[in-house]
N, C-alpha and C. Protein backbone atom coordinates (compact mmCIF):
# COMPACT_ATOMS: atom_id res chain seq x y z
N UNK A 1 0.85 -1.18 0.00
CA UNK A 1 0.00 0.00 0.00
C UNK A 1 0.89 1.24 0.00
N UNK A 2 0.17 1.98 -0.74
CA UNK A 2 1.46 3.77 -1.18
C UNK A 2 1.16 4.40 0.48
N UNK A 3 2.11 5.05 0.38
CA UNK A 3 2.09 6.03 1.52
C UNK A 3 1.77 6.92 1.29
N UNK A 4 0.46 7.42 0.79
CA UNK A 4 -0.36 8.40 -0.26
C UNK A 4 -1.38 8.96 0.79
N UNK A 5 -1.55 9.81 1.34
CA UNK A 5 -2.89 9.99 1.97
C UNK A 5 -4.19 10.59 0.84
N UNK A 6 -5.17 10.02 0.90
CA UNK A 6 -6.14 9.89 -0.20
C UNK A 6 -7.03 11.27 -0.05
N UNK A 7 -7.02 12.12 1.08
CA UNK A 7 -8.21 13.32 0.66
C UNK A 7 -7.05 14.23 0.12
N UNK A 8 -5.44 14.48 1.17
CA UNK A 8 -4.60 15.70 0.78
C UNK A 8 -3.91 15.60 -0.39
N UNK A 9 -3.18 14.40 -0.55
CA UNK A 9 -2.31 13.91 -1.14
C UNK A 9 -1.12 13.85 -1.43
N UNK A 10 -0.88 13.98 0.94
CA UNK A 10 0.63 14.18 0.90
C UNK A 10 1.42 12.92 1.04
N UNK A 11 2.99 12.53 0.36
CA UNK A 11 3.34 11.60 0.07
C UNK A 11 4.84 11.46 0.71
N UNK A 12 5.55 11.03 0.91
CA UNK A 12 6.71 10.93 1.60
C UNK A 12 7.56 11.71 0.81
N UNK A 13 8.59 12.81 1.54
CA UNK A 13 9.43 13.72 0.69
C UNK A 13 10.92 13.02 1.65
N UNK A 14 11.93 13.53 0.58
CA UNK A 14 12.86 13.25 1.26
C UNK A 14 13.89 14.61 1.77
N UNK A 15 14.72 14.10 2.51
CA UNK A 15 15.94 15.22 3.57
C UNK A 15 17.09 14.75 4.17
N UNK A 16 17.57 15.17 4.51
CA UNK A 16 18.84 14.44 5.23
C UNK A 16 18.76 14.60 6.91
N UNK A 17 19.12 13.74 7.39
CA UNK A 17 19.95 13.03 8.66
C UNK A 17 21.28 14.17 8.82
N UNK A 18 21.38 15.30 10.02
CA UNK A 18 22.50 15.76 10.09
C UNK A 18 22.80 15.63 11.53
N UNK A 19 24.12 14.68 11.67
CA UNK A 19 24.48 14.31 12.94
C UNK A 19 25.09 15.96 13.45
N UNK A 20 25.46 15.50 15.15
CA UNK A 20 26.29 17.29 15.61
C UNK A 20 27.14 17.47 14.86
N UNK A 21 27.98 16.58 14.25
CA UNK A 21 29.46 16.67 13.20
C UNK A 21 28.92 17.44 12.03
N UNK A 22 27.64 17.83 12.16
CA UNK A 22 26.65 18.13 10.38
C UNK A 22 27.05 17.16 9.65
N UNK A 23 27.60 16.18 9.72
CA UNK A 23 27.04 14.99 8.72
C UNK A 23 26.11 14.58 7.94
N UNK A 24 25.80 14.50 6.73
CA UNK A 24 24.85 14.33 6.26
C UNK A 24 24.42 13.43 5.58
N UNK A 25 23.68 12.56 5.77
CA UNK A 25 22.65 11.30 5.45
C UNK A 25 21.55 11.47 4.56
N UNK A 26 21.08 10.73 3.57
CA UNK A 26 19.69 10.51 3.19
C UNK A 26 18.61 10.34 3.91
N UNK A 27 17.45 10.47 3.94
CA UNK A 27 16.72 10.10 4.68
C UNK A 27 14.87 10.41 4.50
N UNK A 28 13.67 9.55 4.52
CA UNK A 28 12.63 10.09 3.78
C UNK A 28 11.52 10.49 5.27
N UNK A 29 10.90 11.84 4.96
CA UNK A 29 9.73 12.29 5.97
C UNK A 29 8.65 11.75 5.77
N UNK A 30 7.89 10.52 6.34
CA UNK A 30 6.76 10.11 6.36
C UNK A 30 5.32 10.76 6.40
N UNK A 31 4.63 10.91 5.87
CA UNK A 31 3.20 11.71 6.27
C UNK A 31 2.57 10.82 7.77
N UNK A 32 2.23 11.52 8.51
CA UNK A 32 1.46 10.45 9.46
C UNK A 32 -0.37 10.12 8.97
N UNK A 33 0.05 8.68 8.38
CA UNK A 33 -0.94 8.36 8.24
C UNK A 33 -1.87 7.25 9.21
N UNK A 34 -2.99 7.31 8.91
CA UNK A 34 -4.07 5.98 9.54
C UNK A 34 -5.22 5.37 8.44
N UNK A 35 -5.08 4.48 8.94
CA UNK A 35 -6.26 3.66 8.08
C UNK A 35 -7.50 3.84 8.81
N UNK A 36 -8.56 4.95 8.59
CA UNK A 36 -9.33 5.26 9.08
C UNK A 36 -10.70 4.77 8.56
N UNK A 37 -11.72 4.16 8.98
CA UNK A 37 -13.14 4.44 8.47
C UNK A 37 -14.12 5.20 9.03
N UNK A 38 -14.61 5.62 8.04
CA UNK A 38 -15.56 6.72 8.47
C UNK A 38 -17.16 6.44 8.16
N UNK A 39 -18.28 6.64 8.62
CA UNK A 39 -19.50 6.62 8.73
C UNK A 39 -20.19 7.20 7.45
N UNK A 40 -20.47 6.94 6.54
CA UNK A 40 -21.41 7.92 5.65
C UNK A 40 -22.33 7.71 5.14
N UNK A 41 -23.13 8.30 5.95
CA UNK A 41 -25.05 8.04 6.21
C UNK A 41 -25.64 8.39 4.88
N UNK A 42 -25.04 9.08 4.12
CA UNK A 42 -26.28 9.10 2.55
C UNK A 42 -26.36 7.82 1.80
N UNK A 43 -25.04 6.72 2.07
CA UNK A 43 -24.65 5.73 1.07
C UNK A 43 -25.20 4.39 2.29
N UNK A 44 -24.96 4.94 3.54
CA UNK A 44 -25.93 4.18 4.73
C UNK A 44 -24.22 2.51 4.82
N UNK A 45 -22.97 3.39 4.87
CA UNK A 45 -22.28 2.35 5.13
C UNK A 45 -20.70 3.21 5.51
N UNK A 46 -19.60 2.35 5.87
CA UNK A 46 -18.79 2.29 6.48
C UNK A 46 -17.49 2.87 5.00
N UNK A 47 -16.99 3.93 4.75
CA UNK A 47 -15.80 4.20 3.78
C UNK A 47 -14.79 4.04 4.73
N UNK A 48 -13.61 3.20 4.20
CA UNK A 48 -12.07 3.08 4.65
C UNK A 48 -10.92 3.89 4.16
N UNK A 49 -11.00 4.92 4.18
CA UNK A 49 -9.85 5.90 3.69
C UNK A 49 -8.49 5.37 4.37
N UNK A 50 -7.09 5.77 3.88
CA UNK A 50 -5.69 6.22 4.41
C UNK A 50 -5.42 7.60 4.43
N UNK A 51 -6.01 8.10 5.54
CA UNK A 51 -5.67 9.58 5.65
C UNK A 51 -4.72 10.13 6.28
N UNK A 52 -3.66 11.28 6.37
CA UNK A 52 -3.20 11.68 6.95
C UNK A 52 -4.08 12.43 8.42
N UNK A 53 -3.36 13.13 9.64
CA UNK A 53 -3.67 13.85 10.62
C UNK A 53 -4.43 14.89 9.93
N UNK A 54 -4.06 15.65 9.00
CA UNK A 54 -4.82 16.85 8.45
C UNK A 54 -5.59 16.97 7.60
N UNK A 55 -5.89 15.62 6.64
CA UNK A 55 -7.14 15.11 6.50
C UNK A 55 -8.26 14.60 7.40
N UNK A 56 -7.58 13.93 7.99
CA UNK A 56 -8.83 13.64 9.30
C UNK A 56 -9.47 15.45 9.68
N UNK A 57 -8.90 16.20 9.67
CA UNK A 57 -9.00 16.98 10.31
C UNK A 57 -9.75 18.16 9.15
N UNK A 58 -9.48 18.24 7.80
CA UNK A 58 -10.12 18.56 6.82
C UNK A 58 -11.54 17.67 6.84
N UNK A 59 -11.39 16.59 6.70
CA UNK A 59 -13.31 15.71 7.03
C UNK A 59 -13.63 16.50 8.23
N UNK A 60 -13.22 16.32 9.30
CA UNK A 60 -14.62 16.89 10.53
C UNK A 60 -14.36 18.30 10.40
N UNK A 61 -14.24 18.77 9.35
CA UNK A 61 -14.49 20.47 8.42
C UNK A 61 -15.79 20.56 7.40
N UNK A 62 -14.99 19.91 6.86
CA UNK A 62 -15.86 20.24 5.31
C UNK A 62 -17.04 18.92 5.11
N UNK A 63 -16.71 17.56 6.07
CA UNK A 63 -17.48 16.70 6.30
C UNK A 63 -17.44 15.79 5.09
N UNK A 64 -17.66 14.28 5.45
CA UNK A 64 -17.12 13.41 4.63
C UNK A 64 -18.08 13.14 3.29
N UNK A 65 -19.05 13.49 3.34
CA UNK A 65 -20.26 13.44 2.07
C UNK A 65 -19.18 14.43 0.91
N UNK A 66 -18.57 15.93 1.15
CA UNK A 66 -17.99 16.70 0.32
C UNK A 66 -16.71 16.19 -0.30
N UNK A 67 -15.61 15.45 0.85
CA UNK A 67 -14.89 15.03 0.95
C UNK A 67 -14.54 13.81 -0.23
N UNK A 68 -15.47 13.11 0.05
CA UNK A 68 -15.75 12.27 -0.96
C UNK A 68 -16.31 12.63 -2.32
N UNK A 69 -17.06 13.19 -2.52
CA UNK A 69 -17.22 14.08 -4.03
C UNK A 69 -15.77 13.70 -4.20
N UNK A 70 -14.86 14.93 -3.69
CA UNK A 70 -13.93 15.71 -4.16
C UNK A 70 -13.03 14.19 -4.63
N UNK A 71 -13.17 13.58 -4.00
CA UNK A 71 -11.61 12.27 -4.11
C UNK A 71 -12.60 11.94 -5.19
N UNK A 72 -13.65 11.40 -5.34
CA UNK A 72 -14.42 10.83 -6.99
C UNK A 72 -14.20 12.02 -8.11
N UNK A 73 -14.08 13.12 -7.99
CA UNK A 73 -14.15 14.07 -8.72
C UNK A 73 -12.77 14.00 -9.78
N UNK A 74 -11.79 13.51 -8.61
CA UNK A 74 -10.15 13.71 -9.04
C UNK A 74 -10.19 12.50 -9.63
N UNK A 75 -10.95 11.31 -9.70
CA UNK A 75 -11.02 9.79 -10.21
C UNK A 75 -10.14 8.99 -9.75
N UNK A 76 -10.08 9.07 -8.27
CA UNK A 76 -9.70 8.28 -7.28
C UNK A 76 -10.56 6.99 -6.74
N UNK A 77 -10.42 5.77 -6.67
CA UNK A 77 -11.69 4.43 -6.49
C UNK A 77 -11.51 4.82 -4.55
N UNK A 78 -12.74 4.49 -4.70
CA UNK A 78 -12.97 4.61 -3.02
C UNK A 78 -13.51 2.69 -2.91
């Protein structure tokens, strides 16, 4: 499974590792994601998104009925 969060569509970037010596390493920033499901009463069932923290947090905004448009809109499979 991608490390894609499905409403934002933030994805792992990369940076370096700098020890006190400033040494410098490769290294990739993870999005914090969860495998979340959410409730959505017009369709009367259970959606399983991989959202990041600030998607979760964009749904209990704009609310998951819109939310969802928007990811079908972009022609994303839910």
């Amino acid at each position: 499974m991608s490390k894609v969060c499905q409403v934002t569509g933030k994805r792992p970037v990369t940076g370096n590792n700098v020890s006190h010596s400033q040494r410098k390493t490769r290294r990739r920033f993870l999005p914090n994601l969860h495998s979340h499901r959410f409730w959505v009463e017009a369709e009367n069932r259970f959606v399983k998104l991989r959202v990041s923290s600030k998607g979760m947090r964009i749904i209990d905004k704009k609310g998951i009925e819109t939310v969802l448009a928007d990811i079908r809109k972009r022609g994303d499979a839910i």
